[in-house]
Each structure stands twice: as structure tokens, then as C-alpha cells.
C-alpha atoms as a PDB file:
ATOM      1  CA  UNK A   1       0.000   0.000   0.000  1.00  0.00           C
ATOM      2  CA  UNK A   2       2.673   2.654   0.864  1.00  0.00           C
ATOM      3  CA  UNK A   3       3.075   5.734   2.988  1.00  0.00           C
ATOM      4  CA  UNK A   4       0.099   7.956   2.826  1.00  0.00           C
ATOM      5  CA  UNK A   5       0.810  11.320   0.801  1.00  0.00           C
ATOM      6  CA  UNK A   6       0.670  13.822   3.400  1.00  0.00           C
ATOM      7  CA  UNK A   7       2.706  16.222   1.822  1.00  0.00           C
ATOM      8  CA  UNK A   8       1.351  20.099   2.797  1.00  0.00           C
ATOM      9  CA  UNK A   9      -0.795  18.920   5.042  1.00  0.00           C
ATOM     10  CA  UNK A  10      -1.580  20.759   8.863  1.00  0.00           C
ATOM     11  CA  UNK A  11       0.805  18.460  11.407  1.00  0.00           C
ATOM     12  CA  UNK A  12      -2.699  17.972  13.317  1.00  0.00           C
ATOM     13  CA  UNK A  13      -4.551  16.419  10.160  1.00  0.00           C
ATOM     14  CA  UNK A  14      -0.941  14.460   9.143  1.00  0.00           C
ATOM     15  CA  UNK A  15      -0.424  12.912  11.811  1.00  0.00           C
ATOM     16  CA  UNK A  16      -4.116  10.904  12.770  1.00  0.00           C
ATOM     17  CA  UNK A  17      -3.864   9.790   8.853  1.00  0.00           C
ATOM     18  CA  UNK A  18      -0.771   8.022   9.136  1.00  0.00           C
ATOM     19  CA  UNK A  19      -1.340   6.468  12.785  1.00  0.00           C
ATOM     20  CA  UNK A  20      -4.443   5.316  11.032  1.00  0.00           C
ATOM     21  CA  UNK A  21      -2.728   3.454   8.275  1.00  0.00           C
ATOM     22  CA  UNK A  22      -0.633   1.749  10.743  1.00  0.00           C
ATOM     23  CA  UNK A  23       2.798   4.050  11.110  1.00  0.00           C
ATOM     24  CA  UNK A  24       4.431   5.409  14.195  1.00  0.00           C
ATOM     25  CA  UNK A  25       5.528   9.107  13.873  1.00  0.00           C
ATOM     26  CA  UNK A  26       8.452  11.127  15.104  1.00  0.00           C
ATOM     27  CA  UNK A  27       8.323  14.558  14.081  1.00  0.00           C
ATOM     28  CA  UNK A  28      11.022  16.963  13.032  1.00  0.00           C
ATOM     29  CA  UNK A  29      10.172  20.556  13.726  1.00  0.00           C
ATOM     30  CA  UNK A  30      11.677  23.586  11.851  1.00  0.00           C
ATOM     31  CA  UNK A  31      11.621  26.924  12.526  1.00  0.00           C
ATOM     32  CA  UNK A  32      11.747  30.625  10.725  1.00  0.00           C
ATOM     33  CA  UNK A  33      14.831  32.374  11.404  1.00  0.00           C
ATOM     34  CA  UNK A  34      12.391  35.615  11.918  1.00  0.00           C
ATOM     35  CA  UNK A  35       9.133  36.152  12.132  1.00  0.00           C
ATOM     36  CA  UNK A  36       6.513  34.062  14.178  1.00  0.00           C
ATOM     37  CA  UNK A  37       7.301  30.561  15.097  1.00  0.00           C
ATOM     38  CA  UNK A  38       3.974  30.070  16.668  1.00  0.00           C
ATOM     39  CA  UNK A  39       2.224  29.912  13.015  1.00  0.00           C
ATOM     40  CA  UNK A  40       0.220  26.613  10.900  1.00  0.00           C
ATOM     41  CA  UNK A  41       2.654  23.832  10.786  1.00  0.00           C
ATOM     42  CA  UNK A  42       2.562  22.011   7.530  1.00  0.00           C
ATOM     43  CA  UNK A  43       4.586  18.795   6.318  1.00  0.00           C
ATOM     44  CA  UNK A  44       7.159  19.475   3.877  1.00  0.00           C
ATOM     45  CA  UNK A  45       8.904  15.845   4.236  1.00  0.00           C
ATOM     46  CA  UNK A  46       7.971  12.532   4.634  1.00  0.00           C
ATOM     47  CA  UNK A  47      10.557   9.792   4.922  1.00  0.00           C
ATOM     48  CA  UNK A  48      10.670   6.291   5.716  1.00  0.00           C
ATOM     49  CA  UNK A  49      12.574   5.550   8.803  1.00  0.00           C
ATOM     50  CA  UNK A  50      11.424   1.360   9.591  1.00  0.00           C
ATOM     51  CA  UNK A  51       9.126  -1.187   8.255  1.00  0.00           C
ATOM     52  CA  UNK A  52       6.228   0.812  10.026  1.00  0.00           C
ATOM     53  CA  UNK A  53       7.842   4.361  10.938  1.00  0.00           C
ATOM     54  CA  UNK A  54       8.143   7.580   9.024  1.00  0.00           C
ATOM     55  CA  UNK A  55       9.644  10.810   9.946  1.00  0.00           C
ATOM     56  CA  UNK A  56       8.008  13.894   8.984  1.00  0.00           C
ATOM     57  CA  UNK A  57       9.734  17.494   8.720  1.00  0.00           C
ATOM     58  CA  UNK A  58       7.210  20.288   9.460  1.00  0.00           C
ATOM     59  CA  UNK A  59       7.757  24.066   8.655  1.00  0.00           C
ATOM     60  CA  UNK A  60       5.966  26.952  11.158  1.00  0.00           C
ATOM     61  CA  UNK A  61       4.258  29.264   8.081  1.00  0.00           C
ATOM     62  CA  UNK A  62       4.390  33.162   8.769  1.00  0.00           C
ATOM     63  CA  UNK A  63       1.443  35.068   8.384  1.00  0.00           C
ATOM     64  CA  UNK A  64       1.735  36.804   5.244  1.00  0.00           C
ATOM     65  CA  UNK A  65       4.354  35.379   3.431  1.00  0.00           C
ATOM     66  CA  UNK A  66       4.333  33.316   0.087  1.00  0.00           C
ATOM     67  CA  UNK A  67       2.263  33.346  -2.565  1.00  0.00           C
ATOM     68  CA  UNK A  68      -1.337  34.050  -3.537  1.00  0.00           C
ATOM     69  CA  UNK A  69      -2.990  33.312  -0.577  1.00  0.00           C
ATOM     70  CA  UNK A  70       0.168  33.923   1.931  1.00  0.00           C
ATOM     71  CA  UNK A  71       1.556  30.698   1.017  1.00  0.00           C
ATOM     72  CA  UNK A  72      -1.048  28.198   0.400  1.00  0.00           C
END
């Protein structure tokens, strides 16, 4: 079946979906060098790490930033 593709999803919808399809998570958190640290956090990487594990690397958005709709 595989790893779900969770890839720009919220950390709080990422995670239940692949507990749910039978993976333990560790997270890897990382931060803006400026701005607000305290915004969305949204999976940028998803990477195998066992038979049932993945690790997931989320990024804190800042309000404002990006593209169209500040990022999304």
C-alpha cells in the first residue's frame, strides 16, 4: 500500500492519517529564522525511517508570506 501522501498537510490532520494506516511518527520541527514561530505547521517531508515508521519534517508558516494566498 505505501506511505500515505501527506505532503502540505496541517501536522494535526498528518499525523491521525498516518497512525491510522498503521505508522508510528516522530516529528522533526523547523523553525523561521524571523518572524513568528507560533504559526500553521505544515509537512514538507515525509521519509521512511522502519518497516512501520516515518519521519516527517514540518515548517511553522508566517502570516503573510508566500504566494497568492500567503503561502497556500
Amino acid at each position: 500500500m505505501g506511505i500515505p501522501d501527506v505532503l502540505g498537510f496541517l501536522l494535526d490532520d498528518a499525523v491521525p492519517l498516518l497512525r491510522n494506516a498503521g505508522y508510528d511518527v516522530s516529528e522533526v520541527i523547523s523553525k523561521p529564522p524571523k518572524g513568528n514561530p507560533e504559526g500553521l505547521k505544515r509537512v514538507v517531508r515525509v521519509r521512511p525511517a522502519g518497516p512501520q515508521e516515518v519521519v516527517i519534517t514540518v515548517v511553522c508558516e508566517e502570516k503573510g508570506k508566500g504566494g497568492v494566498l500567503n503561502g497556500l
